[in-house]
PDB file of N, CA and C in Angstrom:
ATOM      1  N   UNK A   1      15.084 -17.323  55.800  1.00  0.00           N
ATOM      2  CA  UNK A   1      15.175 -18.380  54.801  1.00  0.00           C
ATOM      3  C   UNK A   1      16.515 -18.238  54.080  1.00  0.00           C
ATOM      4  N   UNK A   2      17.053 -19.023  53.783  1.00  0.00           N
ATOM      5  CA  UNK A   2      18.822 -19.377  53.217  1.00  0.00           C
ATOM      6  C   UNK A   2      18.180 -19.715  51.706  1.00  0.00           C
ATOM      7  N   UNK A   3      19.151 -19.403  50.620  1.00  0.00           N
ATOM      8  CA  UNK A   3      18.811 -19.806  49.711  1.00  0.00           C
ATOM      9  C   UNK A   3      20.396 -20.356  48.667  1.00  0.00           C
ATOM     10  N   UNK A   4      20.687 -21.103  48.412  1.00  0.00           N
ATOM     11  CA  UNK A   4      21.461 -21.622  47.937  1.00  0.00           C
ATOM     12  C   UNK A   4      21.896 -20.971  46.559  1.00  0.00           C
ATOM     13  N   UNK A   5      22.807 -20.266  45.638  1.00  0.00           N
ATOM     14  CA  UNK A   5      22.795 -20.262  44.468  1.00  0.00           C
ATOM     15  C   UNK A   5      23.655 -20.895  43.647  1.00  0.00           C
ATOM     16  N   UNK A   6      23.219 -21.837  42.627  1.00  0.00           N
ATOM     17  CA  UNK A   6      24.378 -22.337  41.840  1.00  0.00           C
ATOM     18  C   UNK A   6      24.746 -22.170  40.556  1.00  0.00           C
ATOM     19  N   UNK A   7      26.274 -21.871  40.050  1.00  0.00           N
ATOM     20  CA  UNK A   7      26.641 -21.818  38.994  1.00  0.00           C
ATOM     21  C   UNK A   7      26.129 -22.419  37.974  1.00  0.00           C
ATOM     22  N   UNK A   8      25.057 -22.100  37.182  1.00  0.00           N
ATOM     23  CA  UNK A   8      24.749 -22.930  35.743  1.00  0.00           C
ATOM     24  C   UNK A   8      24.847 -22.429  34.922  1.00  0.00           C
ATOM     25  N   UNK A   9      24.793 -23.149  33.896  1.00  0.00           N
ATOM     26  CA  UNK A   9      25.009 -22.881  32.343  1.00  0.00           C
ATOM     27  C   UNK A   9      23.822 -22.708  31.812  1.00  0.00           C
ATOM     28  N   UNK A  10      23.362 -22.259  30.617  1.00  0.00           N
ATOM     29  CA  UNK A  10      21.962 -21.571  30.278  1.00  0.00           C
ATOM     30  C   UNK A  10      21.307 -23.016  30.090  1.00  0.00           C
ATOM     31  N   UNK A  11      21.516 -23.794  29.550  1.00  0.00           N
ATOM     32  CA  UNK A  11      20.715 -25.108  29.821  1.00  0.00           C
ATOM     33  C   UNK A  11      20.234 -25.221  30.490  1.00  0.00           C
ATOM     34  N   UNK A  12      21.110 -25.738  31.901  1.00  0.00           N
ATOM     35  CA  UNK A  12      20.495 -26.121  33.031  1.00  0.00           C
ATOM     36  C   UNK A  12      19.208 -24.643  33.969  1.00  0.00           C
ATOM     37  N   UNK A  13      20.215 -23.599  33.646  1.00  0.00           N
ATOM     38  CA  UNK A  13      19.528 -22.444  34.098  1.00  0.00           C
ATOM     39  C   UNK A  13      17.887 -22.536  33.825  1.00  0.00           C
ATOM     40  N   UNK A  14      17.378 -23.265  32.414  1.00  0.00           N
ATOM     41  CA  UNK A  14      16.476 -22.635  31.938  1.00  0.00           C
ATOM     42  C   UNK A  14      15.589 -23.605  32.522  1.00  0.00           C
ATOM     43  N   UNK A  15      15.944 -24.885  33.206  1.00  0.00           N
ATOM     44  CA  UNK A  15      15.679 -26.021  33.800  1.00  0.00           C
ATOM     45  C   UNK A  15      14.473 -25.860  35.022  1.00  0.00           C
ATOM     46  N   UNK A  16      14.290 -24.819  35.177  1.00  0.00           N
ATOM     47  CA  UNK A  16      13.483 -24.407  36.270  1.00  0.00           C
ATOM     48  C   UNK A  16      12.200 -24.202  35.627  1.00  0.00           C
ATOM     49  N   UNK A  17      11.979 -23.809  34.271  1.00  0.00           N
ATOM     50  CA  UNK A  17      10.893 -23.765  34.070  1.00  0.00           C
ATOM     51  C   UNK A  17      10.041 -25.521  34.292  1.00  0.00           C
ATOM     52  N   UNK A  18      10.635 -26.073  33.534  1.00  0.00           N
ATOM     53  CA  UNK A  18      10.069 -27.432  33.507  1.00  0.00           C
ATOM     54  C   UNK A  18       9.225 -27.769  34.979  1.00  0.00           C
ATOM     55  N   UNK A  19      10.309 -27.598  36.211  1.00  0.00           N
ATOM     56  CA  UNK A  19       9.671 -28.118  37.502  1.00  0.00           C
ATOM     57  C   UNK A  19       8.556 -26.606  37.534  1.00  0.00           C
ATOM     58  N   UNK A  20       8.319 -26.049  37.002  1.00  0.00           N
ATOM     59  CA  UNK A  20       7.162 -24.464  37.741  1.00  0.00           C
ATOM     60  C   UNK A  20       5.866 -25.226  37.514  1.00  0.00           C
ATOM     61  N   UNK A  21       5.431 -24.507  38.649  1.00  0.00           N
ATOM     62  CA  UNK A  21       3.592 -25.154  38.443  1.00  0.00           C
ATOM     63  C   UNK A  21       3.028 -25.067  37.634  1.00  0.00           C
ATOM     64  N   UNK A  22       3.083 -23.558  37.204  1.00  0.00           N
ATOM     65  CA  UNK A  22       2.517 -22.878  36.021  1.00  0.00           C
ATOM     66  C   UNK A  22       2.294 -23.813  34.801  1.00  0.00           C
ATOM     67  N   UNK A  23       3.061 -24.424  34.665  1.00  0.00           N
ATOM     68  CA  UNK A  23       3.198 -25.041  33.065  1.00  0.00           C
ATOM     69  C   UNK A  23       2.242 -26.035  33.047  1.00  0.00           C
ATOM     70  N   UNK A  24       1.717 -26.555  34.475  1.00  0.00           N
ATOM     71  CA  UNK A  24       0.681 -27.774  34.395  1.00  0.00           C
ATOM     72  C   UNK A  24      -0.510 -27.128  34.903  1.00  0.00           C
ATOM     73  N   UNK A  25      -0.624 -25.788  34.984  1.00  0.00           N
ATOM     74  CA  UNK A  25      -1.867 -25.716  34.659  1.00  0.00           C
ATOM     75  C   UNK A  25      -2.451 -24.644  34.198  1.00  0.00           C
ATOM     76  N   UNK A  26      -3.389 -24.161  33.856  1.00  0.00           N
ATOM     77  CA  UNK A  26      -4.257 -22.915  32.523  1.00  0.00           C
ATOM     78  C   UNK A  26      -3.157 -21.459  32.705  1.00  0.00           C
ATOM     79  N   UNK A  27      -2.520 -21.337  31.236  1.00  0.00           N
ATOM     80  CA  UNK A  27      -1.654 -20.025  31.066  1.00  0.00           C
ATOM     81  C   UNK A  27      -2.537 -19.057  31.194  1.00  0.00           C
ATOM     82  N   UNK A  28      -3.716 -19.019  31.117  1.00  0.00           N
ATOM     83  CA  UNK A  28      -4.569 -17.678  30.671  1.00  0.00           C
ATOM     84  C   UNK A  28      -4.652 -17.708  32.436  1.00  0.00           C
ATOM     85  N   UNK A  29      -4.530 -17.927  33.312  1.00  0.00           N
ATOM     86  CA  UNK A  29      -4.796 -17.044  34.626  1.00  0.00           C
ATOM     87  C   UNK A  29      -3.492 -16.319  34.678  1.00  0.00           C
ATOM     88  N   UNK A  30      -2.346 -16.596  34.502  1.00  0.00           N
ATOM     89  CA  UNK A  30      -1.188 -16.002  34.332  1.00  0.00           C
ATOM     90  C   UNK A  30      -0.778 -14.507  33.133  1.00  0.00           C
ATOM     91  N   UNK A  31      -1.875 -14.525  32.716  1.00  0.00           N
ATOM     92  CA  UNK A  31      -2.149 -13.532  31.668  1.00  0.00           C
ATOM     93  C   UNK A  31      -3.361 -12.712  31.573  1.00  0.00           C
ATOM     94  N   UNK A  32      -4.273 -12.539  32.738  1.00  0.00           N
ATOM     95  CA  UNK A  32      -5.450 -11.895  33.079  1.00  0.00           C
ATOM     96  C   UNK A  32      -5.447 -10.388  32.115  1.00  0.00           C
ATOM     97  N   UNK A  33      -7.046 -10.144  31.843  1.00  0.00           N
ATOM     98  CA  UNK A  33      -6.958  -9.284  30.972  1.00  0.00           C
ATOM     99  C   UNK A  33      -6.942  -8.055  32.167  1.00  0.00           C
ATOM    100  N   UNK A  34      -6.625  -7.064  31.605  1.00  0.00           N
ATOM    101  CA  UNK A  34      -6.160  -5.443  31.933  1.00  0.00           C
ATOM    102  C   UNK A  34      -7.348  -5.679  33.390  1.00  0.00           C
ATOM    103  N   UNK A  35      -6.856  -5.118  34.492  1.00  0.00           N
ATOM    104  CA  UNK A  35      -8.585  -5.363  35.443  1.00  0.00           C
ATOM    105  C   UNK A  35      -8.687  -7.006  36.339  1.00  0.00           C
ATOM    106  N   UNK A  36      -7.974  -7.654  35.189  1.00  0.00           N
ATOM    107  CA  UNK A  36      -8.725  -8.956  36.145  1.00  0.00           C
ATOM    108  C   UNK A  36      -7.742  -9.246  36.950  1.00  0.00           C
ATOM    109  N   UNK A  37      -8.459 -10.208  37.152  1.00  0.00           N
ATOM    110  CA  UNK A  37      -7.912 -10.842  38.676  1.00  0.00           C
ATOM    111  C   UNK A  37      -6.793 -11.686  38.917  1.00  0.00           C
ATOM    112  N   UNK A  38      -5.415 -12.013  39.571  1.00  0.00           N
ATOM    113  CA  UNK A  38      -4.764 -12.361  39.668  1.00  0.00           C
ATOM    114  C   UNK A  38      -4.435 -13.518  40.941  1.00  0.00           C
ATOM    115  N   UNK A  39      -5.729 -13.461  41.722  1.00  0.00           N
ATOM    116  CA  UNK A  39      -5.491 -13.705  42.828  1.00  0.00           C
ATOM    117  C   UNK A  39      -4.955 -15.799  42.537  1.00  0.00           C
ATOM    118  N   UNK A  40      -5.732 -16.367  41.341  1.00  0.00           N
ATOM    119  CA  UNK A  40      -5.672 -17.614  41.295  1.00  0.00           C
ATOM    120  C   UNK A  40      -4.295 -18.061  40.625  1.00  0.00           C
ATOM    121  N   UNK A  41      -3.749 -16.984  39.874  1.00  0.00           N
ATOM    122  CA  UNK A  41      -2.151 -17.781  39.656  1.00  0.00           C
ATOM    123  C   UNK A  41      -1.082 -17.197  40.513  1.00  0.00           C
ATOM    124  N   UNK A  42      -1.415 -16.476  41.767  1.00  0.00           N
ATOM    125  CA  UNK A  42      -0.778 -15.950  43.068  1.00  0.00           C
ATOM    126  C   UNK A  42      -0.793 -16.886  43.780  1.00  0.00           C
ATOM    127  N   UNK A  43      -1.880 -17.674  43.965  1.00  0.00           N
ATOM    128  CA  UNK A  43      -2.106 -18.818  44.173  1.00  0.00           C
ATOM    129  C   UNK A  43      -1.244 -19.696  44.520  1.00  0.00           C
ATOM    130  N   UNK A  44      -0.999 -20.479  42.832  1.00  0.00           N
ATOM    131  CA  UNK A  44      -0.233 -21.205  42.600  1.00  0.00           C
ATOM    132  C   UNK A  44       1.113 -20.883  42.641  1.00  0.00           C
ATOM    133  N   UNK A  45       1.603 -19.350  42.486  1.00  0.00           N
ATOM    134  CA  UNK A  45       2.848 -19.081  42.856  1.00  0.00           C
ATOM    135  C   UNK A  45       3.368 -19.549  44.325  1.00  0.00           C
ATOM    136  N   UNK A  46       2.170 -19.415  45.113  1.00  0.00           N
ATOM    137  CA  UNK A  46       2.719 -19.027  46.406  1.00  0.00           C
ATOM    138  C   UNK A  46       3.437 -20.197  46.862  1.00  0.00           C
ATOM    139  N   UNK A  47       3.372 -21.907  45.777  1.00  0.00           N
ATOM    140  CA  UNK A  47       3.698 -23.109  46.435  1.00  0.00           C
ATOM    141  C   UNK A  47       4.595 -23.979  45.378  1.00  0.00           C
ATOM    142  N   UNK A  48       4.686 -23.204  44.416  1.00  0.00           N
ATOM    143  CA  UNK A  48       6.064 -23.594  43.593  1.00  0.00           C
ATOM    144  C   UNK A  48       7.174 -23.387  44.128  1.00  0.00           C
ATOM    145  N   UNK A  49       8.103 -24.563  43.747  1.00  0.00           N
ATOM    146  CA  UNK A  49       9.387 -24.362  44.727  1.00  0.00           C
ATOM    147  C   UNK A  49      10.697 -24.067  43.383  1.00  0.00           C
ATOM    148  N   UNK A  50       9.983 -23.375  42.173  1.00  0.00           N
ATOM    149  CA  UNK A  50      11.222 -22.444  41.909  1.00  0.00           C
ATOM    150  C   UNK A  50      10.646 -21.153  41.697  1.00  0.00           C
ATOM    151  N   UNK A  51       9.517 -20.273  42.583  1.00  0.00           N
ATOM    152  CA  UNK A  51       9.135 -18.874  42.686  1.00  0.00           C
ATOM    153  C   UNK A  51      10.477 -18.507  42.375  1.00  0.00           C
ATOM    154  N   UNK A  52      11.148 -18.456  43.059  1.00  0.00           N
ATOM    155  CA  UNK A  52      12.378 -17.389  43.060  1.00  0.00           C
ATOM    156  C   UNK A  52      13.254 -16.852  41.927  1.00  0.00           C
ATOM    157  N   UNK A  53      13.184 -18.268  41.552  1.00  0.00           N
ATOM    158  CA  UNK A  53      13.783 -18.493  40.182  1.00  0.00           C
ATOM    159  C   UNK A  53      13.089 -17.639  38.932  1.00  0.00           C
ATOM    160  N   UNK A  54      12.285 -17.741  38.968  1.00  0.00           N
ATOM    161  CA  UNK A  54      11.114 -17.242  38.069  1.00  0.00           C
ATOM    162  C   UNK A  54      11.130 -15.668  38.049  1.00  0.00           C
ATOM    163  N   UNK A  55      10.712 -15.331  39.195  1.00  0.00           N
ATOM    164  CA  UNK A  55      10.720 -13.876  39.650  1.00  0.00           C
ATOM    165  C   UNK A  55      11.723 -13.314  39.441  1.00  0.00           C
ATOM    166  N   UNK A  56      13.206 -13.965  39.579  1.00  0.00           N
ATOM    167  CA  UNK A  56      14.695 -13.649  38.885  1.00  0.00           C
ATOM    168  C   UNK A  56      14.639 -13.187  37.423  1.00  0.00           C
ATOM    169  N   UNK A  57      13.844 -14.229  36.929  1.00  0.00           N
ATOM    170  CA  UNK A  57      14.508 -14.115  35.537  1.00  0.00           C
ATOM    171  C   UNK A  57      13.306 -13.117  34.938  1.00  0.00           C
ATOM    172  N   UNK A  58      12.019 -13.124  35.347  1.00  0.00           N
ATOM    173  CA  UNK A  58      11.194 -11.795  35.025  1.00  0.00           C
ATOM    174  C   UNK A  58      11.509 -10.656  34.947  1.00  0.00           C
ATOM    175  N   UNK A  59      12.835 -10.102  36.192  1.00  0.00           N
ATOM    176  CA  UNK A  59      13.231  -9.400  36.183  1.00  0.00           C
ATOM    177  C   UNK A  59      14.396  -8.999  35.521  1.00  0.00           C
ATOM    178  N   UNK A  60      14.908 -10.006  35.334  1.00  0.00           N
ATOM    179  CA  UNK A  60      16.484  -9.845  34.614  1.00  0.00           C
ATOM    180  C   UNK A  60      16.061  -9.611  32.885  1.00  0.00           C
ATOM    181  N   UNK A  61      15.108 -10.365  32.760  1.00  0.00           N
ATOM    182  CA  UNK A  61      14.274 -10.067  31.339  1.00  0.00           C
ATOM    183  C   UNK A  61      13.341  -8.921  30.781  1.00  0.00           C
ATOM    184  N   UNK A  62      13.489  -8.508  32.158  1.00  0.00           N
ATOM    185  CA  UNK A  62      12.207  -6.893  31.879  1.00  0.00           C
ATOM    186  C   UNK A  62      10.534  -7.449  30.994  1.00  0.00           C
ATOM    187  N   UNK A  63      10.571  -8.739  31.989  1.00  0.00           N
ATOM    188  CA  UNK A  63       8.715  -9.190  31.222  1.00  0.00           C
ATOM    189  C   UNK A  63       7.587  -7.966  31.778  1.00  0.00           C
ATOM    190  N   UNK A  64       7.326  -7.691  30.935  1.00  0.00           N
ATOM    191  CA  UNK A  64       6.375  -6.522  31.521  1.00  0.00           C
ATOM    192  C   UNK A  64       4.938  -6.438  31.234  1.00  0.00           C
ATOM    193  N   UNK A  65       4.712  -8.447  30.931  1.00  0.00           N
ATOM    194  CA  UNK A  65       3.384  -8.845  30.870  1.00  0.00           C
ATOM    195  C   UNK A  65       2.910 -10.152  32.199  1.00  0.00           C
ATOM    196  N   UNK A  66       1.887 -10.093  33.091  1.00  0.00           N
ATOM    197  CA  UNK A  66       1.797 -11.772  33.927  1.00  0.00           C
ATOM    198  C   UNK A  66       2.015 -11.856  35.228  1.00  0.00           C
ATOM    199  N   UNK A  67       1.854 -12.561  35.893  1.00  0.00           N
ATOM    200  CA  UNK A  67       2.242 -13.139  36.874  1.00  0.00           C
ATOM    201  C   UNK A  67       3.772 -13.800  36.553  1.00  0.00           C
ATOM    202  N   UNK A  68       4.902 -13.565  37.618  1.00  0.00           N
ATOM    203  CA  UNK A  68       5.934 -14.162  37.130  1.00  0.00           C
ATOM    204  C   UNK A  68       6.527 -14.066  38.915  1.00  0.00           C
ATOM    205  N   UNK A  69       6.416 -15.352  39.514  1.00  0.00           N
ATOM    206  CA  UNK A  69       7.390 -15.642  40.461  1.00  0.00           C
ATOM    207  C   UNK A  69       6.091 -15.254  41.587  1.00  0.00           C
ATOM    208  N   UNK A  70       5.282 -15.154  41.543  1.00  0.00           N
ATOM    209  CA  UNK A  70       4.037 -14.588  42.817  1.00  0.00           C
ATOM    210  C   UNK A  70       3.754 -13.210  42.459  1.00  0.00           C
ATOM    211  N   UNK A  71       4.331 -12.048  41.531  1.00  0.00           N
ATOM    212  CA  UNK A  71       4.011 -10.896  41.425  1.00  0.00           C
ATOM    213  C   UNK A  71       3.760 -10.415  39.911  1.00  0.00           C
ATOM    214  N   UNK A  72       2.747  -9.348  39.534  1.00  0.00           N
ATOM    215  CA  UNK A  72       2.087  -8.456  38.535  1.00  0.00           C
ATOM    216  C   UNK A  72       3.168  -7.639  38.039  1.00  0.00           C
ATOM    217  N   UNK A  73       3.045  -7.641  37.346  1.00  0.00           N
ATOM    218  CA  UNK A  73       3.580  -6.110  36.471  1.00  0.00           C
ATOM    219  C   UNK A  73       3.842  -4.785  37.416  1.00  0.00           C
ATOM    220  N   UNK A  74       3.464  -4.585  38.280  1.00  0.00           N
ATOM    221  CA  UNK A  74       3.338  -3.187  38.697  1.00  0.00           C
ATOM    222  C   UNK A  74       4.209  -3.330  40.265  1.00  0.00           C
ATOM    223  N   UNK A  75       4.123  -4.825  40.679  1.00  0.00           N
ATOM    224  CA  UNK A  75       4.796  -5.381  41.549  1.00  0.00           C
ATOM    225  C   UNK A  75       6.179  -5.186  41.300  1.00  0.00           C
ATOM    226  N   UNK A  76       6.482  -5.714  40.050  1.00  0.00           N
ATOM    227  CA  UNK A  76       8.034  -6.228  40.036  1.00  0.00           C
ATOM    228  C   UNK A  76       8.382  -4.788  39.325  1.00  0.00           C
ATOM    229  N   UNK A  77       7.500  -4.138  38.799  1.00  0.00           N
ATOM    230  CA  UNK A  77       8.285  -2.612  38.596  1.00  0.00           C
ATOM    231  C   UNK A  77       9.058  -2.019  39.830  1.00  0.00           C
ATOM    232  N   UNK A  78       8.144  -2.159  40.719  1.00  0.00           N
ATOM    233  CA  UNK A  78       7.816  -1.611  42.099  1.00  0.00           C
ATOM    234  C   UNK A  78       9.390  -2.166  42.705  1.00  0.00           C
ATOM    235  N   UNK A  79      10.025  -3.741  42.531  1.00  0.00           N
ATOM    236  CA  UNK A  79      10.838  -4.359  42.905  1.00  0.00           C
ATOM    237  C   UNK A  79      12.167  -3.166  42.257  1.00  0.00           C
ATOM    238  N   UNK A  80      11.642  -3.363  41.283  1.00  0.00           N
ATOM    239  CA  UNK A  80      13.040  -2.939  39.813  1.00  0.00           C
ATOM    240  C   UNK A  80      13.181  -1.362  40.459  1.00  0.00           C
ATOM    241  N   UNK A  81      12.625  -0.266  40.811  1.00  0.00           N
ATOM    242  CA  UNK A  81      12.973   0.664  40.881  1.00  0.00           C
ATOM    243  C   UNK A  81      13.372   1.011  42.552  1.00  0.00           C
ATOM    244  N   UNK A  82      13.267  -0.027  43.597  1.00  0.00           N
ATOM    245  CA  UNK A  82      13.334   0.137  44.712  1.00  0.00           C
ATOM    246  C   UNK A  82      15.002  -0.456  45.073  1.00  0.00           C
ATOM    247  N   UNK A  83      15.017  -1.491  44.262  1.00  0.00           N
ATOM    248  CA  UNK A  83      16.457  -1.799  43.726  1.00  0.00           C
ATOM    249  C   UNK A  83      17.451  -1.152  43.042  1.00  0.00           C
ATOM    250  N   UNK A  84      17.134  -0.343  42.237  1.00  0.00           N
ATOM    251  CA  UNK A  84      18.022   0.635  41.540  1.00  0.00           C
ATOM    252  C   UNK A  84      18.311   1.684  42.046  1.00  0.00           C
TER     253      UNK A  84
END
């Protein structure tokens, strides 16, 4: 898969949230308590077409709460230290 990247400005950058699935539908699966289940906003990650985007900026932000881009907390740690 090719992925294009383009120069933006934090405006436009932040522009990706708007098109994410997430936002149209229930935040609380994206925020499962300690234990639960994640499998239904994995879900919806898996068919948003700015995952990538998302999962970028989770990481560039050190969110260390959610689902963010198709992956958990323990996921994108998992990303962050395999990268470093």
């Amino acid at each position: 898969m090719r992925e294009l990247f383009l120069l933006l400005d934090d405006a436009d950058a932040a522009g990706w949230q708007e098109r994410a699935l997430c936002a149209q539908t229930d935040p609380e699966a994206f925020f499962p308590e300690k234990g639960g289940s994640t499998r239904e906003a994995k879900k919806v990650c898996q068919t948003c077409e700015v995952r990538t985007e998302c999962l970028e900026a989770a990481l560039e932000n050190d969110e260390r709460f959610g689902i963010w881009g198709g992956y958990s907390e323990r996921e994108r740690r998992r990303i962050k230290k395999e990268a470093g």
